[in-house]
N, C-alpha and C. Protein backbone atom coordinates (compact mmCIF):
# COMPACT_ATOMS: atom_id res chain seq x y z
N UNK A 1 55.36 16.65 17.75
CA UNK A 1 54.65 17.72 17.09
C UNK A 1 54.26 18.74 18.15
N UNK A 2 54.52 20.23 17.51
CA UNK A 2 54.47 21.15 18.86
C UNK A 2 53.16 21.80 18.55
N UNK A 3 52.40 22.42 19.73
CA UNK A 3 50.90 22.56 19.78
C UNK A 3 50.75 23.71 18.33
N UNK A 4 51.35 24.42 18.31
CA UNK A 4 51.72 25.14 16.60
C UNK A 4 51.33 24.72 15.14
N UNK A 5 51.86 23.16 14.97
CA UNK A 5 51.56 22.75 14.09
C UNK A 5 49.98 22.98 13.27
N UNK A 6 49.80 22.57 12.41
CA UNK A 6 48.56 22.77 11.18
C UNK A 6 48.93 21.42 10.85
N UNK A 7 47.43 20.24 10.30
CA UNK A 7 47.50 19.82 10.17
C UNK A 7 46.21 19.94 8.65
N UNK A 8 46.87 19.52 7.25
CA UNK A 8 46.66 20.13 6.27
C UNK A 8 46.20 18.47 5.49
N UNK A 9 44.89 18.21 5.02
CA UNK A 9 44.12 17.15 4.78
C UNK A 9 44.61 17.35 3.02
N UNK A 10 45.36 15.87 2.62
CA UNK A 10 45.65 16.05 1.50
C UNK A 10 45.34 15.11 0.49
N UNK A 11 44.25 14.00 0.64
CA UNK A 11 43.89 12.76 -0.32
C UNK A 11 42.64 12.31 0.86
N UNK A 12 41.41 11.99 -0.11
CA UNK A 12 40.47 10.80 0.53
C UNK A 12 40.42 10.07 -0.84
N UNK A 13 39.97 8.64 -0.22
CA UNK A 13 39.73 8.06 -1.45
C UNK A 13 40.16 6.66 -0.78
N UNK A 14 40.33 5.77 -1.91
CA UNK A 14 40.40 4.47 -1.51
C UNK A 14 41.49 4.18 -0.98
N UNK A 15 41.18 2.73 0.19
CA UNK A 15 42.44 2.30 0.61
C UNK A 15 43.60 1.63 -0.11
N UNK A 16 43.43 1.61 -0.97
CA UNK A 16 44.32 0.99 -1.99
C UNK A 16 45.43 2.35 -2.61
N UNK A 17 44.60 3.62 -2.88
CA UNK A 17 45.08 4.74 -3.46
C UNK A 17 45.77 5.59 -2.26
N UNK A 18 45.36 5.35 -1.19
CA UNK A 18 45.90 6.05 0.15
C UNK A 18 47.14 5.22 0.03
N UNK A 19 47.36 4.17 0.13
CA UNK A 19 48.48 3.41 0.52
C UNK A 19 49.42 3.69 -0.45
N UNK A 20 49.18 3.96 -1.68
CA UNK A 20 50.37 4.08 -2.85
C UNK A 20 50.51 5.10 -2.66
N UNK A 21 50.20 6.22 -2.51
CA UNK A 21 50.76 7.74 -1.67
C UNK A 21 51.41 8.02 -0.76
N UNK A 22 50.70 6.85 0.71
CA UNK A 22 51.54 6.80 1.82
C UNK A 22 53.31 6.14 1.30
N UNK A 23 53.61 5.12 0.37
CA UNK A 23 54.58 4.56 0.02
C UNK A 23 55.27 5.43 -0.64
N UNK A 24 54.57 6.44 -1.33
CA UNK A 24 55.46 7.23 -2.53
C UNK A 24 56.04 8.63 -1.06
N UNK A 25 54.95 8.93 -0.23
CA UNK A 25 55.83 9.76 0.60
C UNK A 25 56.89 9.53 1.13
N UNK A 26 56.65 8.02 1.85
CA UNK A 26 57.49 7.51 2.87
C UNK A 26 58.98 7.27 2.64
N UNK A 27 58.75 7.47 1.02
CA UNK A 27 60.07 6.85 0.12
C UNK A 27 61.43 8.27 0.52
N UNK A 28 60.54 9.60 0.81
CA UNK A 28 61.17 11.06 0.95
C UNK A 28 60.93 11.14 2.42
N UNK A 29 60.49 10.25 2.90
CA UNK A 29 61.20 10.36 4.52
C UNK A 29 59.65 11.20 5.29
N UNK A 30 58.75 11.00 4.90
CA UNK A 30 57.56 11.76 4.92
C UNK A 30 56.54 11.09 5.58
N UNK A 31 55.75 10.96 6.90
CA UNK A 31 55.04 10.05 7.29
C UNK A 31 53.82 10.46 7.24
N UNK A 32 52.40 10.63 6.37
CA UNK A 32 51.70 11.15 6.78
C UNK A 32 50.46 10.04 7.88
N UNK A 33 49.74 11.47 9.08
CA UNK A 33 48.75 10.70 9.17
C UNK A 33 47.42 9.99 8.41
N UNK A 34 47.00 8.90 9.50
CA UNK A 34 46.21 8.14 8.28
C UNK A 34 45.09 8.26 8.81
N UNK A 35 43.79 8.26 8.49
CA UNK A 35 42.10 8.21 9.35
C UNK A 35 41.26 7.51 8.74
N UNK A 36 40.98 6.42 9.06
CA UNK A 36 39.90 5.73 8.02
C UNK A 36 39.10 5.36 9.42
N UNK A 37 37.91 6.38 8.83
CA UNK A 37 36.66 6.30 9.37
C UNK A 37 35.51 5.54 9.85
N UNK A 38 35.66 4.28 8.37
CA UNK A 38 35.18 3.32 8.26
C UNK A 38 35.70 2.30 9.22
N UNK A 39 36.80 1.99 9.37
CA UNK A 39 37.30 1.05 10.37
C UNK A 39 36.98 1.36 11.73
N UNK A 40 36.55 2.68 12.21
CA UNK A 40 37.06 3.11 13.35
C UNK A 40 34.95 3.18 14.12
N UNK A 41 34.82 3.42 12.65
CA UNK A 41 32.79 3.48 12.93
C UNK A 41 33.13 1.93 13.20
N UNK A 42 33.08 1.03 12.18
CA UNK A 42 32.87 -0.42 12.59
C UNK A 42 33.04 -1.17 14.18
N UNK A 43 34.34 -0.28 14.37
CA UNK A 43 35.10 -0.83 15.59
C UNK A 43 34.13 -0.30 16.83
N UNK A 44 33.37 0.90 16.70
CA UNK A 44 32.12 1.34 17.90
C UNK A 44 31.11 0.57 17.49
N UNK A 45 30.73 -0.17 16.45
CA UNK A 45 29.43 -0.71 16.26
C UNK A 45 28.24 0.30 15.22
N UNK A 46 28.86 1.42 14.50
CA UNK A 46 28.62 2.27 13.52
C UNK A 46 28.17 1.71 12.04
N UNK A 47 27.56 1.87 11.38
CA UNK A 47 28.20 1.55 10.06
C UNK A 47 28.68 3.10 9.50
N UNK A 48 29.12 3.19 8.08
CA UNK A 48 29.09 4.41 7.40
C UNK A 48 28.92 4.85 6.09
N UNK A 49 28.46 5.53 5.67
CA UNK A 49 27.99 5.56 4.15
C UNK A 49 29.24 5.23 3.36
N UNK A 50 30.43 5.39 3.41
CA UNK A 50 31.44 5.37 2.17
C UNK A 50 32.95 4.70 2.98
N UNK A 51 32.18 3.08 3.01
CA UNK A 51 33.17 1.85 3.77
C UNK A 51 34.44 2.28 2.58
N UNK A 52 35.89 1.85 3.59
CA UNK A 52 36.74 2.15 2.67
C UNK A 52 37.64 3.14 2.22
N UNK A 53 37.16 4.18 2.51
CA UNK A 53 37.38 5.40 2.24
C UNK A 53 38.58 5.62 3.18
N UNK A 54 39.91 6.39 2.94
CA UNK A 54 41.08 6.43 3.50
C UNK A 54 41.12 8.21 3.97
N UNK A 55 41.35 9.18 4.74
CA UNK A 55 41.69 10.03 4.50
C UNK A 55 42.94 10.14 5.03
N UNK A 56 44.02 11.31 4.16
CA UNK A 56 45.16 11.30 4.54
C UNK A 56 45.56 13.29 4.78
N UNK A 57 46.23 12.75 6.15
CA UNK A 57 47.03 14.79 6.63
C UNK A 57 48.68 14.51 6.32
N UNK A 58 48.62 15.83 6.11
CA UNK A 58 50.18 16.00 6.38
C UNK A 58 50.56 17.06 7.47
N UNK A 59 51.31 17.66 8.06
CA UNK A 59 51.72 18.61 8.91
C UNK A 59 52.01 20.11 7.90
N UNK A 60 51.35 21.07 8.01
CA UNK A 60 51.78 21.95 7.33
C UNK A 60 53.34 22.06 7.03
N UNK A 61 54.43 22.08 8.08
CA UNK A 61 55.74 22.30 7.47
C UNK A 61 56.41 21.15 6.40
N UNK A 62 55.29 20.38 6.11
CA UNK A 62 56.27 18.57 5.71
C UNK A 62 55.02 19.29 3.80
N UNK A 63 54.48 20.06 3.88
CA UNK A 63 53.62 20.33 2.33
C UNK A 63 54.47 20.70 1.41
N UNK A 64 55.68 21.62 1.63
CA UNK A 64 56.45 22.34 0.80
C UNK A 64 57.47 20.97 -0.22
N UNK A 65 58.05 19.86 0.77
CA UNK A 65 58.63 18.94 0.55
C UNK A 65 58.14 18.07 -0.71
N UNK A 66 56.32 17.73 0.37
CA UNK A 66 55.32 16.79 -0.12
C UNK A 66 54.73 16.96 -1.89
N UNK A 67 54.18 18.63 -1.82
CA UNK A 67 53.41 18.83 -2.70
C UNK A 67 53.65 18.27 -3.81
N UNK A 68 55.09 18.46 -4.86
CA UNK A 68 55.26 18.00 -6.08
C UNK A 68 54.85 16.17 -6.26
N UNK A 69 55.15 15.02 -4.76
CA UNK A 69 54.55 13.83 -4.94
C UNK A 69 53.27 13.79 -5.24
N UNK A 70 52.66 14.87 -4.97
CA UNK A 70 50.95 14.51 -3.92
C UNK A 70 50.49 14.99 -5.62
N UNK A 71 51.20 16.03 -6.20
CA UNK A 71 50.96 16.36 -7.42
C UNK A 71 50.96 15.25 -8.67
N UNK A 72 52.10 14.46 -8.79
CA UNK A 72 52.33 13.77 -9.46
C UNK A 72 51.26 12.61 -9.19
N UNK A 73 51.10 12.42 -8.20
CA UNK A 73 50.32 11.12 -7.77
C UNK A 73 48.72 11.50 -7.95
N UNK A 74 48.20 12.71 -7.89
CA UNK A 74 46.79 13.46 -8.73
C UNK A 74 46.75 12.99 -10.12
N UNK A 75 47.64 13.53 -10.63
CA UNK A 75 47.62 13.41 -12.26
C UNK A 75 47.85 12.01 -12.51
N UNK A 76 48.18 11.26 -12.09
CA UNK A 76 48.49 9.63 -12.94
C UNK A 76 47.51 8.68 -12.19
N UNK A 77 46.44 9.14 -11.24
CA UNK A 77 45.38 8.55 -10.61
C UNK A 77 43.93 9.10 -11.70
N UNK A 78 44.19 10.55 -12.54
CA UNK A 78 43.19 11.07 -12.77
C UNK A 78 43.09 10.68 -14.19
């Protein structure tokens, strides 16, 4: 990734719901990054208000590809 890039925050929510997104991207060749907060407070000795919680980026140039999954996967979660 070149210093250029944008990095464009596209799902929080549970680890269960992060992961069926990460699978539905990965399926189109799509890796997004992953940040869960909660694991990472625990791991300093933190706690955090909302254990669990997944957030997921994509790279701005990989959104154009992404969007219609990230779309589909809104509507059949909502």
């Amino acid at each position: 990734m070149d210093n250029n890039s944008t990095i464009v925050k596209i799902f929080t929510g549970s680890e269960i719901l992060a992961q069926a997104l990460i699978a539905r991207l990965n399926e189109v060749g799509i890796s997004p990054i992953e940040r869960d907060d909660a694991q990472s407070a625990t791991r300093a000795g933190f706690a955090t208000p909302l254990p669990m919680q997944e957030t997921l980026f994509l790279r701005k140039e990989e959104m154009e590809k992404a969007q219609p999954i990230i779309d589909a996967f809104l509507k059949e979660i909502s």
